[in-house]
Protein backbone atom coordinates (compact mmCIF):
# COMPACT_ATOMS: atom_id res chain seq x y z
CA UNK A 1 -126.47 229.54 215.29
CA UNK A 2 -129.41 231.22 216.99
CA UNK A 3 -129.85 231.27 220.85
CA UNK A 4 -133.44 232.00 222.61
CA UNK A 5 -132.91 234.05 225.89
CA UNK A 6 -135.81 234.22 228.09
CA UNK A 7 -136.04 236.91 231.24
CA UNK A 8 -138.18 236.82 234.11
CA UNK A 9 -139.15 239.85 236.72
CA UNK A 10 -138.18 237.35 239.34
CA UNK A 11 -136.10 233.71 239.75
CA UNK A 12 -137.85 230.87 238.68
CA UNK A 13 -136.76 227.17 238.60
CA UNK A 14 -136.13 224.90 235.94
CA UNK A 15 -135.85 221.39 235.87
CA UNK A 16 -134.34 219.32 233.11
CA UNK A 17 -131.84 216.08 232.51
CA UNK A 18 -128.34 216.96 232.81
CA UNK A 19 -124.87 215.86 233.74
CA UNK A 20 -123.54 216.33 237.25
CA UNK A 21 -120.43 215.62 238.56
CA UNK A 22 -120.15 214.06 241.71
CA UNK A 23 -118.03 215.68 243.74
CA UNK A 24 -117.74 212.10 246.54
CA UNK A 25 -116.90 209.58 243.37
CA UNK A 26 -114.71 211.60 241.14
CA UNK A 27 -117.32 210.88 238.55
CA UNK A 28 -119.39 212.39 236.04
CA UNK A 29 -123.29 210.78 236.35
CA UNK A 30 -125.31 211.37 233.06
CA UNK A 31 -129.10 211.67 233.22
CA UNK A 32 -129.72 213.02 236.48
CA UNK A 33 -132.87 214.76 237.39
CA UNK A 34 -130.94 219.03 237.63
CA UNK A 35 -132.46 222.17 238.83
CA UNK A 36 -131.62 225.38 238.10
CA UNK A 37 -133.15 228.79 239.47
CA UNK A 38 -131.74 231.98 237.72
CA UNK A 39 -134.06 235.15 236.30
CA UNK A 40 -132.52 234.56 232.73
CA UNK A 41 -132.16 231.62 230.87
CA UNK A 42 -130.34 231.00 227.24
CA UNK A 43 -131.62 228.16 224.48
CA UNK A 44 -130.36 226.90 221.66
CA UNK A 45 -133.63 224.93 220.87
CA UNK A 46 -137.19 227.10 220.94
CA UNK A 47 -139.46 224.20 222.16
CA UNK A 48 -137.92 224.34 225.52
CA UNK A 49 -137.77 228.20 225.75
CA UNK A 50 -141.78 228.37 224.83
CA UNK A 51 -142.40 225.42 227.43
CA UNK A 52 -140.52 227.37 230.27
CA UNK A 53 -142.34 230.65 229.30
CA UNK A 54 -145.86 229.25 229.40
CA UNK A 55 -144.85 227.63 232.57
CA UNK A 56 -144.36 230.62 234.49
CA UNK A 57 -146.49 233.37 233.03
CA UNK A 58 -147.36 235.19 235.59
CA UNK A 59 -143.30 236.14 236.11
CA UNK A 60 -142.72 236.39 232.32
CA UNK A 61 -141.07 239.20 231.12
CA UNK A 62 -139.53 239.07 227.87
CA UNK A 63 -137.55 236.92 225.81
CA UNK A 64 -134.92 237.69 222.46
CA UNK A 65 -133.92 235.39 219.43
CA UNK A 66 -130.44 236.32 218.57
CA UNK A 67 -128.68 235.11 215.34
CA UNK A 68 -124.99 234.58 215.26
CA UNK A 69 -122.70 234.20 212.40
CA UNK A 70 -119.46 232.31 211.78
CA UNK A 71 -117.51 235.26 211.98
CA UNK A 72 -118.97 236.40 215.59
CA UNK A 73 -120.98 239.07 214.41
CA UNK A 74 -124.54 238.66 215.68
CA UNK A 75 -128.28 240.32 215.27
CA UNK A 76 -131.61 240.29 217.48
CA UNK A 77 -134.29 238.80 215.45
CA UNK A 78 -137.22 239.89 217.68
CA UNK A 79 -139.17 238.29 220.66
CA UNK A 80 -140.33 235.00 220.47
CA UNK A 81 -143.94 234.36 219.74
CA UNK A 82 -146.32 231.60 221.69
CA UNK A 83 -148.78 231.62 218.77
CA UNK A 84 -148.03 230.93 214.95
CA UNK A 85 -144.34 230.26 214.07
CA UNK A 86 -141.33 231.99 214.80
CA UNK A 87 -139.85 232.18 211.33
CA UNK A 88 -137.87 235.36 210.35
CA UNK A 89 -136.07 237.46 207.65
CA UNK A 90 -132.27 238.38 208.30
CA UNK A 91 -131.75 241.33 206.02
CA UNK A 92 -128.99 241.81 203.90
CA UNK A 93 -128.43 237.78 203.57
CA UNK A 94 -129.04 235.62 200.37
CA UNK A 95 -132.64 234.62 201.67
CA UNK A 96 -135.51 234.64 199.55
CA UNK A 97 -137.95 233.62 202.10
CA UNK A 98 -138.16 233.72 205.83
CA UNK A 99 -136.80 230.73 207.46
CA UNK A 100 -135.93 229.41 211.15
């Protein structure tokens, strides 16, 4: 599984659909307009990473794709890149090619 973390120099807000629960009717309530500010962020998905990067620019100040395997063990695959594609090559795996 590979996670994109993205850091800023200072906190910036995100808004996205989430689940809440409501603390008044016991309830969960899915799709509900959620904000979160924090200076660090994780992914699982790249799309939204670059969207929140090019977003807040100005406050951007790095970002890391991180591969982990099924056994836990895990290795940074660089920074991710707003131009071209973000494919890479893990070393010492089976691939021929670089791949997402």
């Amino acid at each position: 599984m590979k996670t994109y973390s993205v850091y800023f120099t200072e906190p910036v807000t995100r808004h996205y659909k989430g689940d809440k629960f409501n603390q008044k009717t016991k309830q969960w309530e899915h799709d509900v307009d959620c904000e979160e500010t924090k200076d660090t962020f994780t992914f699982y998905s790249l799309p939204p990473a670059k969207k929140l990067i090019k977003a807040n620019m100005d406050k951007y100040k790095g970002s890391s794709i991180t591969k982990t395997w099924a056994n836990g063990d895990w290795e940074n695959l660089g920074e991710i890149k707003l131009t071209g594609n973000n494919k890479t090559f893990v070393a010492n795996s089976r691939q021929k090619k670089a791949g997402y």
